[in-house]
C-alpha atoms as a PDB file:
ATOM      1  CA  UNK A   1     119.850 120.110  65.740  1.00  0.00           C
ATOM      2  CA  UNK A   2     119.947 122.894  63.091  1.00  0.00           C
ATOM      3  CA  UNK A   3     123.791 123.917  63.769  1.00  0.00           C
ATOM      4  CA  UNK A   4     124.340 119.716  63.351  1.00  0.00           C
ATOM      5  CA  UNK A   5     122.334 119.743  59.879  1.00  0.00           C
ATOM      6  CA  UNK A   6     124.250 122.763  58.898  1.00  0.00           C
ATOM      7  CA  UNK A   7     127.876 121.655  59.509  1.00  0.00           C
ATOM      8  CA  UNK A   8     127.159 118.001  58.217  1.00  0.00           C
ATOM      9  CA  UNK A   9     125.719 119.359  55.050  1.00  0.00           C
ATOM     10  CA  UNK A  10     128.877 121.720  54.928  1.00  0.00           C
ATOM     11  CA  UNK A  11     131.419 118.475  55.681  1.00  0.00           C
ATOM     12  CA  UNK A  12     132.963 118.099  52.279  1.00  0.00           C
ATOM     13  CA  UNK A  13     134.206 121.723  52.435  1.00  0.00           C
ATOM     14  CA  UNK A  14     135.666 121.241  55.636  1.00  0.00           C
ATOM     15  CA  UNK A  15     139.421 122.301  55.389  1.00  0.00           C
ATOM     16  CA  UNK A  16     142.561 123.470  57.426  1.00  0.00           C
ATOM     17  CA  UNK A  17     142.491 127.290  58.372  1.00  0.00           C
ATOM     18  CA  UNK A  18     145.115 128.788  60.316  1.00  0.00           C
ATOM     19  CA  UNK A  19     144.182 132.099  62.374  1.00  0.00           C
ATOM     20  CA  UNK A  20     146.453 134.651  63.534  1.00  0.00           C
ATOM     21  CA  UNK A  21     144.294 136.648  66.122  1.00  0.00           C
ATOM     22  CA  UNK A  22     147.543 138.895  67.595  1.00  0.00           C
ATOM     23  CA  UNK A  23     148.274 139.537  63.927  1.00  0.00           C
ATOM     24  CA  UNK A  24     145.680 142.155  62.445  1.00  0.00           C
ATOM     25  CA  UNK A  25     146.225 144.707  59.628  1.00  0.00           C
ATOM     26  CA  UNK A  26     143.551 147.214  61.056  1.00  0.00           C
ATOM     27  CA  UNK A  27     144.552 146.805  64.672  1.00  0.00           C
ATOM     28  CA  UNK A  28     147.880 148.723  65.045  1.00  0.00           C
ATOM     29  CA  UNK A  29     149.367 145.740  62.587  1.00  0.00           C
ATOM     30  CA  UNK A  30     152.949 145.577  63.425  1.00  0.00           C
ATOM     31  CA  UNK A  31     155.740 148.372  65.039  1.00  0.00           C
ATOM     32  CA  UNK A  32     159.151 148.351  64.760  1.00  0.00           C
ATOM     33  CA  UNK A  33     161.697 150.052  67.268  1.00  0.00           C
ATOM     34  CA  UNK A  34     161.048 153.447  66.315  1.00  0.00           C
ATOM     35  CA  UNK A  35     157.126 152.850  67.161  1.00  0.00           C
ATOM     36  CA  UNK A  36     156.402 153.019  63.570  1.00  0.00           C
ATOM     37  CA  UNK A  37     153.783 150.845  61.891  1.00  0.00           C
ATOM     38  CA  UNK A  38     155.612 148.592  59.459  1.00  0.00           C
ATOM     39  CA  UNK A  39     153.864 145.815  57.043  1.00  0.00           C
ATOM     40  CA  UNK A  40     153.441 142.208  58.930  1.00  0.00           C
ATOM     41  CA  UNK A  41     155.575 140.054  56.626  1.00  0.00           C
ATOM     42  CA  UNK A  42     155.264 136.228  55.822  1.00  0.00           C
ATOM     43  CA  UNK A  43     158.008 135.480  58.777  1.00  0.00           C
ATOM     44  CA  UNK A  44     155.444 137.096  61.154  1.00  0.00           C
ATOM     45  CA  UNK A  45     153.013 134.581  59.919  1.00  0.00           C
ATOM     46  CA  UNK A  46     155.240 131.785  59.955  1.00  0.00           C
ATOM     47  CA  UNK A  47     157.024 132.609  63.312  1.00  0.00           C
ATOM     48  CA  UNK A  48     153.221 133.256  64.901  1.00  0.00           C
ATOM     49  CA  UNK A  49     153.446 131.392  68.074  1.00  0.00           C
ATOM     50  CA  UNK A  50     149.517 132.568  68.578  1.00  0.00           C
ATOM     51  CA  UNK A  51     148.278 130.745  65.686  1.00  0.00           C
ATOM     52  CA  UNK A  52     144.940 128.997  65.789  1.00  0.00           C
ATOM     53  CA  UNK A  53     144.517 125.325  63.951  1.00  0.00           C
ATOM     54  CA  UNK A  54     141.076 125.332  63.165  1.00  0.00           C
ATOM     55  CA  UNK A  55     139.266 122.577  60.710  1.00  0.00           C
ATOM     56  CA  UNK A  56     135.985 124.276  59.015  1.00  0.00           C
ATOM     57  CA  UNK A  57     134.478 124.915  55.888  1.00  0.00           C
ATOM     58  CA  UNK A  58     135.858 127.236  53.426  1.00  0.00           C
ATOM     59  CA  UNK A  59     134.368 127.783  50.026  1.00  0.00           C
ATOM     60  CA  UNK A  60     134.545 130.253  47.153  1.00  0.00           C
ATOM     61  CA  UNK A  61     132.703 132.978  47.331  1.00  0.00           C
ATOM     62  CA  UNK A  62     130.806 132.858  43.334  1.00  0.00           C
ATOM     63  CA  UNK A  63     127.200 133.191  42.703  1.00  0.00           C
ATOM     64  CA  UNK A  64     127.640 130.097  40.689  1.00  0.00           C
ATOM     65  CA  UNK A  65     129.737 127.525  42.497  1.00  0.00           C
ATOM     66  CA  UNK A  66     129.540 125.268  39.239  1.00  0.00           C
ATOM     67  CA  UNK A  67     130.799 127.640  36.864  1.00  0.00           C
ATOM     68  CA  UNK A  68     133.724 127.809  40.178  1.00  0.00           C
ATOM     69  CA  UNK A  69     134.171 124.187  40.321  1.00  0.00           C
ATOM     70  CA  UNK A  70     134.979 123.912  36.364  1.00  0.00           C
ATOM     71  CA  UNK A  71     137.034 126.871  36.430  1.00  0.00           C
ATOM     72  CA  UNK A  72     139.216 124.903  39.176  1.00  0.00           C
ATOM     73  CA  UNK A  73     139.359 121.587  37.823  1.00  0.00           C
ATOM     74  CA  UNK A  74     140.562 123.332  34.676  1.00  0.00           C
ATOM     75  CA  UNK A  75     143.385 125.423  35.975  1.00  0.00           C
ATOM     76  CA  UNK A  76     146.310 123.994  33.912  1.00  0.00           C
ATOM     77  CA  UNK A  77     149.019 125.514  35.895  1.00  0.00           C
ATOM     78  CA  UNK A  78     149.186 129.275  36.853  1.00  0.00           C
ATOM     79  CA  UNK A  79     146.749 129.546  38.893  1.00  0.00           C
ATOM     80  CA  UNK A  80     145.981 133.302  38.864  1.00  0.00           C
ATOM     81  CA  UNK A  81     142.863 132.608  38.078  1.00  0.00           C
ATOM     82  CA  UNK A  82     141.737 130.675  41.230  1.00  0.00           C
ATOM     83  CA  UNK A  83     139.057 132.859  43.756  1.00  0.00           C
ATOM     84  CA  UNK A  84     140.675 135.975  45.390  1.00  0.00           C
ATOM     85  CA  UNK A  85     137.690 135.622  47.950  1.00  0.00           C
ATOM     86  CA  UNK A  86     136.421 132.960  50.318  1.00  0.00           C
ATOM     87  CA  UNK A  87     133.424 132.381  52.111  1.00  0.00           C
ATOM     88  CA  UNK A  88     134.034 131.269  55.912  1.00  0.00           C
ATOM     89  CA  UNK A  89     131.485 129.022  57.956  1.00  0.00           C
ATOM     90  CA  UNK A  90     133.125 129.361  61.671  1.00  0.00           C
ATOM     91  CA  UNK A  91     132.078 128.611  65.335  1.00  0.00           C
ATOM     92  CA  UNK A  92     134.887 130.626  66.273  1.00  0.00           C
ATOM     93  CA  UNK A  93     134.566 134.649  66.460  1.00  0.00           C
ATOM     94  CA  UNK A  94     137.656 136.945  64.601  1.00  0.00           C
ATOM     95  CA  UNK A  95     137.720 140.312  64.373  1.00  0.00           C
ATOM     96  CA  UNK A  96     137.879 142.013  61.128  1.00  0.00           C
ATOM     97  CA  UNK A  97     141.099 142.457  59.554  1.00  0.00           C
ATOM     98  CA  UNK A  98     142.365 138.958  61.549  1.00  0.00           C
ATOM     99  CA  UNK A  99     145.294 137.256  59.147  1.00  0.00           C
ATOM    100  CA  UNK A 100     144.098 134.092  58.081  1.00  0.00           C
ATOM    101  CA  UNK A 101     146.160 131.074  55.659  1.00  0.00           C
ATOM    102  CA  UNK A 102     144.222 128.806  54.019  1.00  0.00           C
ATOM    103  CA  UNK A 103     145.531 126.828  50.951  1.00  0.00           C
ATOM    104  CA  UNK A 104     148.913 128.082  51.051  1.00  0.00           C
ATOM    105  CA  UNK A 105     147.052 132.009  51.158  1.00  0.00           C
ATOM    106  CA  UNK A 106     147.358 134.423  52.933  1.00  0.00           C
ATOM    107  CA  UNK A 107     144.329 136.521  53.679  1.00  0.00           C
ATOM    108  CA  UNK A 108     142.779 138.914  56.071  1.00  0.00           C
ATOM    109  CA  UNK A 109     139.103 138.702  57.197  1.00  0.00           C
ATOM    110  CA  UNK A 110     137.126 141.515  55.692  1.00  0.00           C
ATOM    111  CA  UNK A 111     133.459 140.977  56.617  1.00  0.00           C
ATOM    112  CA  UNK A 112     131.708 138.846  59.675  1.00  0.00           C
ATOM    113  CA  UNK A 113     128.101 138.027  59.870  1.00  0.00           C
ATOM    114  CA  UNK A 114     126.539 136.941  63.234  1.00  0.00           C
ATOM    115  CA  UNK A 115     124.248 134.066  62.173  1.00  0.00           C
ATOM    116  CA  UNK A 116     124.807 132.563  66.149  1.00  0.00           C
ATOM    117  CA  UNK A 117     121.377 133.529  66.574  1.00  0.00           C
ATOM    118  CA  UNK A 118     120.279 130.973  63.560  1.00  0.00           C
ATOM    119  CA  UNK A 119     122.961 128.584  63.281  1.00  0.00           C
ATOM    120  CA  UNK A 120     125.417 129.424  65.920  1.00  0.00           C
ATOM    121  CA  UNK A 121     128.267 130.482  63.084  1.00  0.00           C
ATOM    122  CA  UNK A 122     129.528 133.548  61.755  1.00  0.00           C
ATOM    123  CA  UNK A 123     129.791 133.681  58.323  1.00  0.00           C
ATOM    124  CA  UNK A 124     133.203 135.416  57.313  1.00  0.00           C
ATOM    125  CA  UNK A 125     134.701 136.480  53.920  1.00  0.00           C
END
């Protein structure tokens, strides 16, 4: 009944996130042919046959999600000014350093809390 309450209070943050579990930047990343460890580009994430559709709630990490919101609605164009970090309310376990898109991003997971015990998510930024 809690995880239920949780999720359906979370339901308007609910978004598309993309996972890459075979693609991790602290887990050997990526060789070439000479066995060297090379940077995983964007065609790596693009050609990911691996990837993982998920649907859950992402929000901006900010210790004042108002102040967040107007900041948002009042991007003009840029956008450089839009959160660098997310907050990440899955069922779904990732290890740390997992490439993950979300809004046209590209991120990595940096942190995971075990909150199964509470919840049954992992909170992940």
């Amino acid at each position: 009944m809690i995880i239920d309450d949780f999720f359906e209070a979370l339901e308007e943050f609910y978004v598309p996130v993309t996972v890459h579990p075979k693609l991790n930047v602290l887990r050997g990343g990526k060789t070439n042919a000479l066995n060297e460890l090379v940077p995983i580009s964007k065609n790596d994430v693009v050609n990911d046959s691996d990837k993982v559709s998920l649907s859950e709630p992402v929000v901006p990490e900010s210790s004042n999600s108002v102040t967040t919101l107007a900041m948002v609605q009042s991007l003009g164009g840029g956008g450089n000014t839009l959160p660098r970090r997310y907050s990440w309310y899955s069922q779904h376990e990732f290890p740390i350093g997992t490439i993950v898109e979300y809004d046209n991003h590209i991120m990595q997971i940096d942190t995971v809390t075990d909150y199964n015990h509470v919840a049954g998510i992992l909170y992940t930024n």
